[in-house]
Protein backbone atom coordinates (compact mmCIF):
# COMPACT_ATOMS: atom_id res chain seq x y z
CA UNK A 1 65.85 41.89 -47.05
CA UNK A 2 67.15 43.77 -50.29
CA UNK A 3 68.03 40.33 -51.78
CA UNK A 4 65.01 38.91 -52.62
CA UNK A 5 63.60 42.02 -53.83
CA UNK A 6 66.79 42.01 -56.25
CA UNK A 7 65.82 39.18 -57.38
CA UNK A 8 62.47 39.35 -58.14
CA UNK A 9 63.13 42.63 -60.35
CA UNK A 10 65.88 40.85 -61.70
CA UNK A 11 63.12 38.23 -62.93
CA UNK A 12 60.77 40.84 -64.11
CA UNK A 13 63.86 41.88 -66.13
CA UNK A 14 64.73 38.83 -67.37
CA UNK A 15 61.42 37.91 -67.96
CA UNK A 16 60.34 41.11 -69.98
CA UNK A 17 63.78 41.30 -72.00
CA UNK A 18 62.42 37.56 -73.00
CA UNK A 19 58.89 38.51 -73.81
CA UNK A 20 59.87 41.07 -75.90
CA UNK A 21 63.46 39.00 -77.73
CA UNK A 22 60.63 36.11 -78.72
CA UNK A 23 57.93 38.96 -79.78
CA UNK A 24 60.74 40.24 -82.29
CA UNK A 25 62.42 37.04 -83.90
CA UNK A 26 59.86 34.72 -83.36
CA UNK A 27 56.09 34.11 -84.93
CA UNK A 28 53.60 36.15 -86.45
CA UNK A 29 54.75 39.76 -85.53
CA UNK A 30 58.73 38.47 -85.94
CA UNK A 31 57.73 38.61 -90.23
CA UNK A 32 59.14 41.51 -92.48
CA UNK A 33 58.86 42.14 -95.99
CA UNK A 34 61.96 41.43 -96.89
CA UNK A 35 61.93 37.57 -95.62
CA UNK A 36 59.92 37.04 -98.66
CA UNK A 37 61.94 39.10 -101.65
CA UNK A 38 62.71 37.07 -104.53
CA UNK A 39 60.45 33.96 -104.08
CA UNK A 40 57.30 32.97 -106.66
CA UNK A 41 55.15 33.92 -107.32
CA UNK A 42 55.07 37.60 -107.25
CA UNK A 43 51.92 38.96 -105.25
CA UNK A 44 50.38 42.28 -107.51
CA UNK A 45 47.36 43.21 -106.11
CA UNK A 46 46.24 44.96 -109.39
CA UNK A 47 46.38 41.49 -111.00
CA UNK A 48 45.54 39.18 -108.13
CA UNK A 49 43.12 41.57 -106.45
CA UNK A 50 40.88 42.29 -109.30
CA UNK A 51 37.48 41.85 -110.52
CA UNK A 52 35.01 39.25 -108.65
CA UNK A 53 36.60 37.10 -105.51
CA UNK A 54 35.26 34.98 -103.06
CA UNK A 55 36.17 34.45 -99.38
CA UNK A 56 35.86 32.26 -96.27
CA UNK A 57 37.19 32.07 -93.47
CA UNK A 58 37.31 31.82 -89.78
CA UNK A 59 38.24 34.28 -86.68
CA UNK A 60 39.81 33.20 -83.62
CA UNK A 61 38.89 34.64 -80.20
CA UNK A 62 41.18 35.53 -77.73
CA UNK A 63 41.10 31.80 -75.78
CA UNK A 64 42.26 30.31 -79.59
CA UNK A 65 38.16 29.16 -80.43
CA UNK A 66 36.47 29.61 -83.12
CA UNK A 67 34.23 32.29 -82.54
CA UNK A 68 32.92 33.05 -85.88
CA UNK A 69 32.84 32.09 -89.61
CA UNK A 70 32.14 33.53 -92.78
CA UNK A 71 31.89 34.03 -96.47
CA UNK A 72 32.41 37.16 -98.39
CA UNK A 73 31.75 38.40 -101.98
CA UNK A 74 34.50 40.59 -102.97
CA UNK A 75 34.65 43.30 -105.98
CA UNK A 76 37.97 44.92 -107.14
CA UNK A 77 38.65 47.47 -110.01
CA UNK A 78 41.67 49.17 -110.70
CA UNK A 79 42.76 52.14 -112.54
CA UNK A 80 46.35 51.76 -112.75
CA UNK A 81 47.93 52.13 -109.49
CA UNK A 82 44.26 52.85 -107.55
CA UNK A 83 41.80 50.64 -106.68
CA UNK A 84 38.66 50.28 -105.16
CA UNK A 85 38.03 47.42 -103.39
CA UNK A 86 34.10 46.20 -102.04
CA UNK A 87 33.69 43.49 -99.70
CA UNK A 88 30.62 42.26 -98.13
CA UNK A 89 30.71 39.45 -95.01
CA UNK A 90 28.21 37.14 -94.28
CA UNK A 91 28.66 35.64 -90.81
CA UNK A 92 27.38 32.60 -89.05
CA UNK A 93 25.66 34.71 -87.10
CA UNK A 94 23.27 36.06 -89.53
CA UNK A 95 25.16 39.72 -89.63
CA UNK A 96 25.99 40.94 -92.81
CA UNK A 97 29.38 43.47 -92.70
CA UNK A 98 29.80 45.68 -96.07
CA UNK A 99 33.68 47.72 -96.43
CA UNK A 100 35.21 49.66 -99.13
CA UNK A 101 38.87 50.46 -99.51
CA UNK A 102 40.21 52.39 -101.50
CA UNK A 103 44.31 51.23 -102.12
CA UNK A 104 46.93 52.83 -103.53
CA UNK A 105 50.23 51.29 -104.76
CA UNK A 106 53.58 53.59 -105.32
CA UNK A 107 55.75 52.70 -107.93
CA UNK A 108 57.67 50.98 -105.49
CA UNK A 109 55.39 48.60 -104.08
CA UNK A 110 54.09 50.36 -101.32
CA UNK A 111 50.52 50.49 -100.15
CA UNK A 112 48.17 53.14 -98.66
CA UNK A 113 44.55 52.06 -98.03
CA UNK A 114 41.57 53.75 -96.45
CA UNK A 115 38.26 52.62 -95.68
CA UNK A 116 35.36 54.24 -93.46
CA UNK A 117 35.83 51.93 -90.71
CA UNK A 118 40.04 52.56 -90.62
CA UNK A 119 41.64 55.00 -88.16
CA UNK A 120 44.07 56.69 -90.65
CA UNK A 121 45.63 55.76 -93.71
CA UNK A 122 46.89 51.88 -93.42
CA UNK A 123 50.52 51.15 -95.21
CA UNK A 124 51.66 47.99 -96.71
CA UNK A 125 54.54 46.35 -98.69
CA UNK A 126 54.25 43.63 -101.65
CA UNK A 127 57.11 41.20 -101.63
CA UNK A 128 57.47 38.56 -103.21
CA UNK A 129 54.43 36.22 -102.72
CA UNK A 130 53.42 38.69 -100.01
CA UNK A 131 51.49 41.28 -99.01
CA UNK A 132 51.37 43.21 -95.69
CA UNK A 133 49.27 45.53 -94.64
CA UNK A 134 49.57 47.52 -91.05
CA UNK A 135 46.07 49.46 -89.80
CA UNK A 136 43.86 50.66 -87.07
CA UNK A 137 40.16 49.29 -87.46
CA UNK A 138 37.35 50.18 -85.38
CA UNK A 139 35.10 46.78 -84.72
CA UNK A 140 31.83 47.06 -85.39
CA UNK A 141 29.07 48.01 -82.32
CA UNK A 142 28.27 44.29 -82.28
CA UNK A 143 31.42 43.24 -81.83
CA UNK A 144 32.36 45.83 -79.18
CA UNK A 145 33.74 48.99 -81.26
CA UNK A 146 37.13 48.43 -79.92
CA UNK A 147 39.68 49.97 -81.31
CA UNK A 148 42.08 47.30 -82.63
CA UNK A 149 45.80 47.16 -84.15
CA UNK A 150 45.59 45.09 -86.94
CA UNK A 151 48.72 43.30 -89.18
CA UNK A 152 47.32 41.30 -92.20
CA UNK A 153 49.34 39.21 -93.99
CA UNK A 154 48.20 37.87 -97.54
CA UNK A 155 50.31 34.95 -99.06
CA UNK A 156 49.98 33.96 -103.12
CA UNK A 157 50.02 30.27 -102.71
CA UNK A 158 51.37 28.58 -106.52
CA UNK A 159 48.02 27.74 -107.27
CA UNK A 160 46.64 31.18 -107.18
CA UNK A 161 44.26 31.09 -104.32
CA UNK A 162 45.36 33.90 -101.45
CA UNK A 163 45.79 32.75 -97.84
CA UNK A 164 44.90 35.72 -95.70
CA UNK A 165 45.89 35.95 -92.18
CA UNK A 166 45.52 38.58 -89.68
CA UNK A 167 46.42 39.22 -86.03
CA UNK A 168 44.21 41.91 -84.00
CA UNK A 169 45.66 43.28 -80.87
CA UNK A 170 44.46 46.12 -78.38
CA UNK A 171 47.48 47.94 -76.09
CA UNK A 172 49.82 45.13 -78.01
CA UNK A 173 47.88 42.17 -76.44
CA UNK A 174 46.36 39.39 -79.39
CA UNK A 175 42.12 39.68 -78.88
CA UNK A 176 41.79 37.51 -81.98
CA UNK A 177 43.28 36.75 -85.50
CA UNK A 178 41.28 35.84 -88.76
CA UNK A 179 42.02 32.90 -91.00
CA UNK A 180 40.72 33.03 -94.53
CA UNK A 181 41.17 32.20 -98.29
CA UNK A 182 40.23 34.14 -101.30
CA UNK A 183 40.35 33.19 -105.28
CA UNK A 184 38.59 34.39 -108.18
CA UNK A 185 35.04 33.95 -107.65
CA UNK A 186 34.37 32.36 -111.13
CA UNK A 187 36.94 29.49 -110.50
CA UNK A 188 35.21 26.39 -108.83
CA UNK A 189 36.61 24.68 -105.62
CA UNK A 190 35.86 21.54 -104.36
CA UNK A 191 33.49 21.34 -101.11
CA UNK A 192 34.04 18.73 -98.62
């Protein structure tokens, strides 16, 4: 009789030792700073954060669907290594979503950034072509007011344009991720 219990622990074992080997080395939460150091073009969010941007994107519900879409105006100023940061989201749904950050970046490359809707102070790393940036958000009302881990990942493409991708998980679990794309919002893009 104690065999077969044996072996199913030693499959919830196995099985967990997996889950968390492929969580570590492999995908989205497997990334680090460092895998980008060296490569072009170098991501400064002073310079490639600054002054009017426009946004779109998409975010991804937990089944992998679209669930919404959305534009955003975006305003950035800096005073050396501070910023201020104003973003306003229009949704398909008709919802408009306004946030400020504030950012700080150490001589180093490290970044603090608060905004009213972040639990604590978030803290990043440029490197590279890349910019991370670890924080707790609370979703709005509409959207549930979870509390939410969130990693966001910005990437300089050659071009200029920054893709932005984030993953949002509550008690470590993914509950969506967003997909978008900012440039300077005086440079034209094509529409399809």
């Amino acid at each position: 009789m104690t065999d077969p219990i044996l072996f199913i622990l030693l499959g919830i074992a196995v099985t967990a030792v997996t889950f968390l080997v492929l969580r570590r080395y492999v995908g989205f939460s497997a990334q680090a700073p460092g895998d980008y150091a060296g490569a072009e073009p170098q991501f400064d969010l002073r310079r490639h954060l600054n002054g009017p941007i426009a946004c779109e994107g998409v975010i991804y519900g937990p089944t992998g669907r679209v669930a919404s879409r959305f534009t955003g105006a975006f305003e950035a100023t800096w005073d050396g290594n501070r910023g201020t940061m104003r973003e306003r989201f229009h949704y398909d749904s008709g919802t408009v979503q306004d946030r400020e950050w504030q950012l700080s970046i150490g001589n180093d490359g490290r970044i603090q950034a608060s905004a009213p809707d972040v639990i604590g102070t978030g803290r990043g790393d440029q490197s590279g072509p890349s910019v991370r940036l670890l924080y707790r958000l609370r979703l709005p009302e509409g959207a549930g007011g979870h509390v939410v881990d969130v990693t966001d990942w910005m990437y300089l493409t050659p071009g200029g344009a920054i893709v932005n991708r984030s993953e949002f998980r509550k008690y470590g679990i993914k509950v969506a991720e967003l997909v978008a794309t900012m440039h300077p919002a005086n440079v034209e893009r094509s529409a399809a």
